[in-house]
Protein backbone atom coordinates (compact mmCIF):
# COMPACT_ATOMS: atom_id res chain seq x y z
CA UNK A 1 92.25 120.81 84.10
CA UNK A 2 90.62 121.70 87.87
CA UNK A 3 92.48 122.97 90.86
CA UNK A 4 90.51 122.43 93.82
CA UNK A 5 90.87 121.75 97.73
CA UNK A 6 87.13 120.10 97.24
CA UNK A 7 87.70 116.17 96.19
CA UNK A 8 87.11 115.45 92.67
CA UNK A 9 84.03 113.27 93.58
CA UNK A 10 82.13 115.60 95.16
CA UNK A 11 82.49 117.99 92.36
CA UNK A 12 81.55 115.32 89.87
CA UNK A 13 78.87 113.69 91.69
CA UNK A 14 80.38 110.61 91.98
CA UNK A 15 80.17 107.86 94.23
CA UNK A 16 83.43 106.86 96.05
CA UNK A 17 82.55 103.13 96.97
CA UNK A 18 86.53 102.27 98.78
CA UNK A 19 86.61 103.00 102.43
CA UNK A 20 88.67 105.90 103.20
CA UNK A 21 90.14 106.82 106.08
CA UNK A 22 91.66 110.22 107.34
CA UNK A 23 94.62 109.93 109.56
CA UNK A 24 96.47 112.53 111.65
CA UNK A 25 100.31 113.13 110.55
CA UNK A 26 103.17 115.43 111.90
CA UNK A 27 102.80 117.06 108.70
CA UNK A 28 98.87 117.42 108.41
CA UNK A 29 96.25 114.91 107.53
CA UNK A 30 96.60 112.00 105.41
CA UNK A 31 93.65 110.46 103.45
CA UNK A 32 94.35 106.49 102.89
CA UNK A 33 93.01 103.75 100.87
CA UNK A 34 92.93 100.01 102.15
CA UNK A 35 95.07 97.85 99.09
CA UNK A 36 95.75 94.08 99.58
CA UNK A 37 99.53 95.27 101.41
CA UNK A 38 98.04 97.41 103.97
CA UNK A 39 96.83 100.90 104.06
CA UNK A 40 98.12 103.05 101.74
CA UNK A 41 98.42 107.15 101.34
CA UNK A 42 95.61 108.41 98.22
CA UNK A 43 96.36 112.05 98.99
CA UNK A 44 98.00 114.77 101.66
CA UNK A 45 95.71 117.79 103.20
CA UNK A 46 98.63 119.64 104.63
CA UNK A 47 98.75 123.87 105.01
CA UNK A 48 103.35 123.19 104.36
CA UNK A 49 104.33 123.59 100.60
CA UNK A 50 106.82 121.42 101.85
CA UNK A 51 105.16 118.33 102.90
CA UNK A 52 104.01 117.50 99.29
CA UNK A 53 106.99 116.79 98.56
CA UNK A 54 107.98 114.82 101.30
CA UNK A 55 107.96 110.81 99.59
CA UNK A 56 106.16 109.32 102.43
CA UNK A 57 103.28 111.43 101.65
CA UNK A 58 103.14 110.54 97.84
CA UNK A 59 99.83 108.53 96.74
CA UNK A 60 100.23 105.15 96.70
CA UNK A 61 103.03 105.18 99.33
CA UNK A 62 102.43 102.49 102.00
CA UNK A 63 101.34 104.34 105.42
CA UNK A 64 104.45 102.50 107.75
CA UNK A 65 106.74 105.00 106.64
CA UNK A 66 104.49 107.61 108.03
CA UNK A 67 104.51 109.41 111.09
CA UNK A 68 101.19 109.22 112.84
CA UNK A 69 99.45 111.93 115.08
CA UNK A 70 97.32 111.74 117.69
CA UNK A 71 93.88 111.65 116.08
CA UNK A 72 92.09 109.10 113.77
CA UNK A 73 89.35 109.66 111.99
CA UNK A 74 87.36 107.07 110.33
CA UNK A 75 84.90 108.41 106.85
CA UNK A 76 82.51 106.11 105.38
């Protein structure tokens, strides 16, 4: 097993081929995946022990439950 803040891809080498986008939340940054209902959450980059386990920010939860920021990122 690997504990890292650097995403598994990069350490692997692998190519990440679904658009990803990284969205501003009240309780950090949110990276989501595009899925045939909508946008939803793949992981949380928050600094609050807390947030994780806040159920809106679990992977695979859809993103209208969450509470968007003021920036929006887009990565390709």
């Amino acid at each position: 097993m690997f504990y890292s803040i650097v995403p598994t891809e990069a350490i692997l080498g692998l190519q990440d081929m679904e658009k990803r986008e990284i969205i501003e939340t009240q309780a950090g940054f949110v990276e989501a995946v595009q899925t045939p209902d909508g946008p939803a959450v793949s992981r949380l980059i928050s600094t609050d022990p807390k947030s994780y386990l806040d159920p809106r920010y679990a992977p695979g939860s859809p993103l209208d439950g969450v509470p968007i920021g003021v920036g929006r990122k887009e990565r390709v």
